[in-house]
C-alpha atoms as a PDB file:
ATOM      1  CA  UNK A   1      10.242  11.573  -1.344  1.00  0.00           C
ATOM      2  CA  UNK A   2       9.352  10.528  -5.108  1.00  0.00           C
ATOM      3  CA  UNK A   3       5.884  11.368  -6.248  1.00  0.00           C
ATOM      4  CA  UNK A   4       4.878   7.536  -5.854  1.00  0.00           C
ATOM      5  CA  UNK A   5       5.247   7.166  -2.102  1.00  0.00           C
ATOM      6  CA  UNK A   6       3.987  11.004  -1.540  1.00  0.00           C
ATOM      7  CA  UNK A   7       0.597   9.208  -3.175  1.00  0.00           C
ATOM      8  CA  UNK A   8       1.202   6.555  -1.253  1.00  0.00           C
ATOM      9  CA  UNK A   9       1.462   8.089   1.864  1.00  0.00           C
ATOM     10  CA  UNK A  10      -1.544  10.744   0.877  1.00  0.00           C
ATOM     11  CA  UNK A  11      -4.124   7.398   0.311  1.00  0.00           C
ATOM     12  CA  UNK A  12      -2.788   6.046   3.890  1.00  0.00           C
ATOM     13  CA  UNK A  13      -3.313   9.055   5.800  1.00  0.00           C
ATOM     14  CA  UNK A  14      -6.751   9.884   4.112  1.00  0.00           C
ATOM     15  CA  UNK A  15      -7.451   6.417   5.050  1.00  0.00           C
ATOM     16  CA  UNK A  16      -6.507   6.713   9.165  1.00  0.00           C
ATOM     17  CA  UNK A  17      -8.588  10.306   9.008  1.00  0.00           C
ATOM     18  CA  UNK A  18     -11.555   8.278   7.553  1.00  0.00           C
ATOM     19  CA  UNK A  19     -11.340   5.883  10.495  1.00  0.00           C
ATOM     20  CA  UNK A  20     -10.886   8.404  13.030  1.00  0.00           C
ATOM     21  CA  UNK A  21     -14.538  10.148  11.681  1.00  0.00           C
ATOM     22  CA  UNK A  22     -16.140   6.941  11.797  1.00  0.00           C
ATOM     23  CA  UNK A  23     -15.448   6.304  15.553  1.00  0.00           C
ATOM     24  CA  UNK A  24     -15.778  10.179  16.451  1.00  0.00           C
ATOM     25  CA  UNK A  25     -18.711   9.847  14.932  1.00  0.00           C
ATOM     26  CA  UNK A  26     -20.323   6.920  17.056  1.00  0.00           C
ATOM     27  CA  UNK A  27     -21.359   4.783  13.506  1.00  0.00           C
ATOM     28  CA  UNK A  28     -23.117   1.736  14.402  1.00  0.00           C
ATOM     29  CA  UNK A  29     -23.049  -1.432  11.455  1.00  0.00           C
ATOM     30  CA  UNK A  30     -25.850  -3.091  10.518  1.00  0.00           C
ATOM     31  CA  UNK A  31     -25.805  -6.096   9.111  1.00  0.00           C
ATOM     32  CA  UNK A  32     -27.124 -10.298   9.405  1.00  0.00           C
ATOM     33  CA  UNK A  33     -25.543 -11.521  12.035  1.00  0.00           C
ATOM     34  CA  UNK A  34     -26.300  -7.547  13.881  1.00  0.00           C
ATOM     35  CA  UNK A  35     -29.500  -6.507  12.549  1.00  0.00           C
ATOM     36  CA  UNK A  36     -30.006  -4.025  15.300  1.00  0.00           C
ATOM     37  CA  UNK A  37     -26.297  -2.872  15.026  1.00  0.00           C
ATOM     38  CA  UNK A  38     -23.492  -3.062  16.829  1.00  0.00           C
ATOM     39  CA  UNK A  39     -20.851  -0.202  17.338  1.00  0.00           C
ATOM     40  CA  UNK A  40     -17.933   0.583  15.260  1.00  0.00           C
ATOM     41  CA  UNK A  41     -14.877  -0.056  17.781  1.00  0.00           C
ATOM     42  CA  UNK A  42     -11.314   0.434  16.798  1.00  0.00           C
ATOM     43  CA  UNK A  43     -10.872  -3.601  16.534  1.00  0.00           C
ATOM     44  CA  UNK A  44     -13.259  -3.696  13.490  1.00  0.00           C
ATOM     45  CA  UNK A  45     -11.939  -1.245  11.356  1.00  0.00           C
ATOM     46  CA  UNK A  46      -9.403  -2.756   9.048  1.00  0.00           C
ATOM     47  CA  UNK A  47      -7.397  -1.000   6.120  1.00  0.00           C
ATOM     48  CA  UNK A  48      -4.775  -2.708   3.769  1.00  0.00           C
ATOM     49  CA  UNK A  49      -3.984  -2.627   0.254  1.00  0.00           C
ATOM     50  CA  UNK A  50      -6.467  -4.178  -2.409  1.00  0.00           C
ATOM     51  CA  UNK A  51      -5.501  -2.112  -5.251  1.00  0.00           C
ATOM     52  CA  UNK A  52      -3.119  -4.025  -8.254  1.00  0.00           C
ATOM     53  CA  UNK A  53      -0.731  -1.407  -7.723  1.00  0.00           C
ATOM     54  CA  UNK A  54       0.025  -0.850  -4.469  1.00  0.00           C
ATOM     55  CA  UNK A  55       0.920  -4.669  -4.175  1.00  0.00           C
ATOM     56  CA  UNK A  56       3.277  -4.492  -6.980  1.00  0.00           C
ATOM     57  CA  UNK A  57       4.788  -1.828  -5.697  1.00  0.00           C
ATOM     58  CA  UNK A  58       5.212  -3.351  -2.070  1.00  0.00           C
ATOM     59  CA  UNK A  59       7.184  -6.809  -4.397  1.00  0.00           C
ATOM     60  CA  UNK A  60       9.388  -4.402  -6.248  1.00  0.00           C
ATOM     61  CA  UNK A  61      10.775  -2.509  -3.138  1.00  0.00           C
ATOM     62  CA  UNK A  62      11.642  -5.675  -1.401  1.00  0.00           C
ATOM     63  CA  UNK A  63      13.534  -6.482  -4.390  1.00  0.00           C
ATOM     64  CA  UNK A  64      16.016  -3.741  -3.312  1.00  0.00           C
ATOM     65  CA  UNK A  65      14.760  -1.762  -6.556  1.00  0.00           C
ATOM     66  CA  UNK A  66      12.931   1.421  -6.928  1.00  0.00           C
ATOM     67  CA  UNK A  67      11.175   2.789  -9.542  1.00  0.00           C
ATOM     68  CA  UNK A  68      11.060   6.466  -8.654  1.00  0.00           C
ATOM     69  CA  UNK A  69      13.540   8.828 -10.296  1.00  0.00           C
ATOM     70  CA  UNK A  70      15.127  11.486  -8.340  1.00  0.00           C
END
């Protein structure tokens, strides 16, 4: 595994543990349409890739290349 997709695979994991505290953890979101909150459920949790990066890289390995060196 090149150093890239260990990162990679770091950020997404970290991510999925940060989800998992949030609904151990019984948070409740507040917000106009909810101002007396509503719970966090598993359906309203999203996570996907925003970051410049991380979509670049996702174009470049469907191009059958890869940028990591063994």
């Amino acid at each position: 595994m090149c150093a890239e997709t260990h990162v990679g695979a770091h950020r997404s994991s970290a991510c999925a543990e940060l989800a998992l505290r949030v609904l151990r953890r019984g948070a409740v979101a507040v917000s106009e349409q909810a101002p007396d909150g509503v719970p966090v459920t598993a359906d309203r949790i999203a996570v996907g890739a925003a970051h410049r990066d991380q979509a670049q890289d996702r174009t470049v390995s469907r191009g059958g290349e890869h940028r990591c060196k063994a």
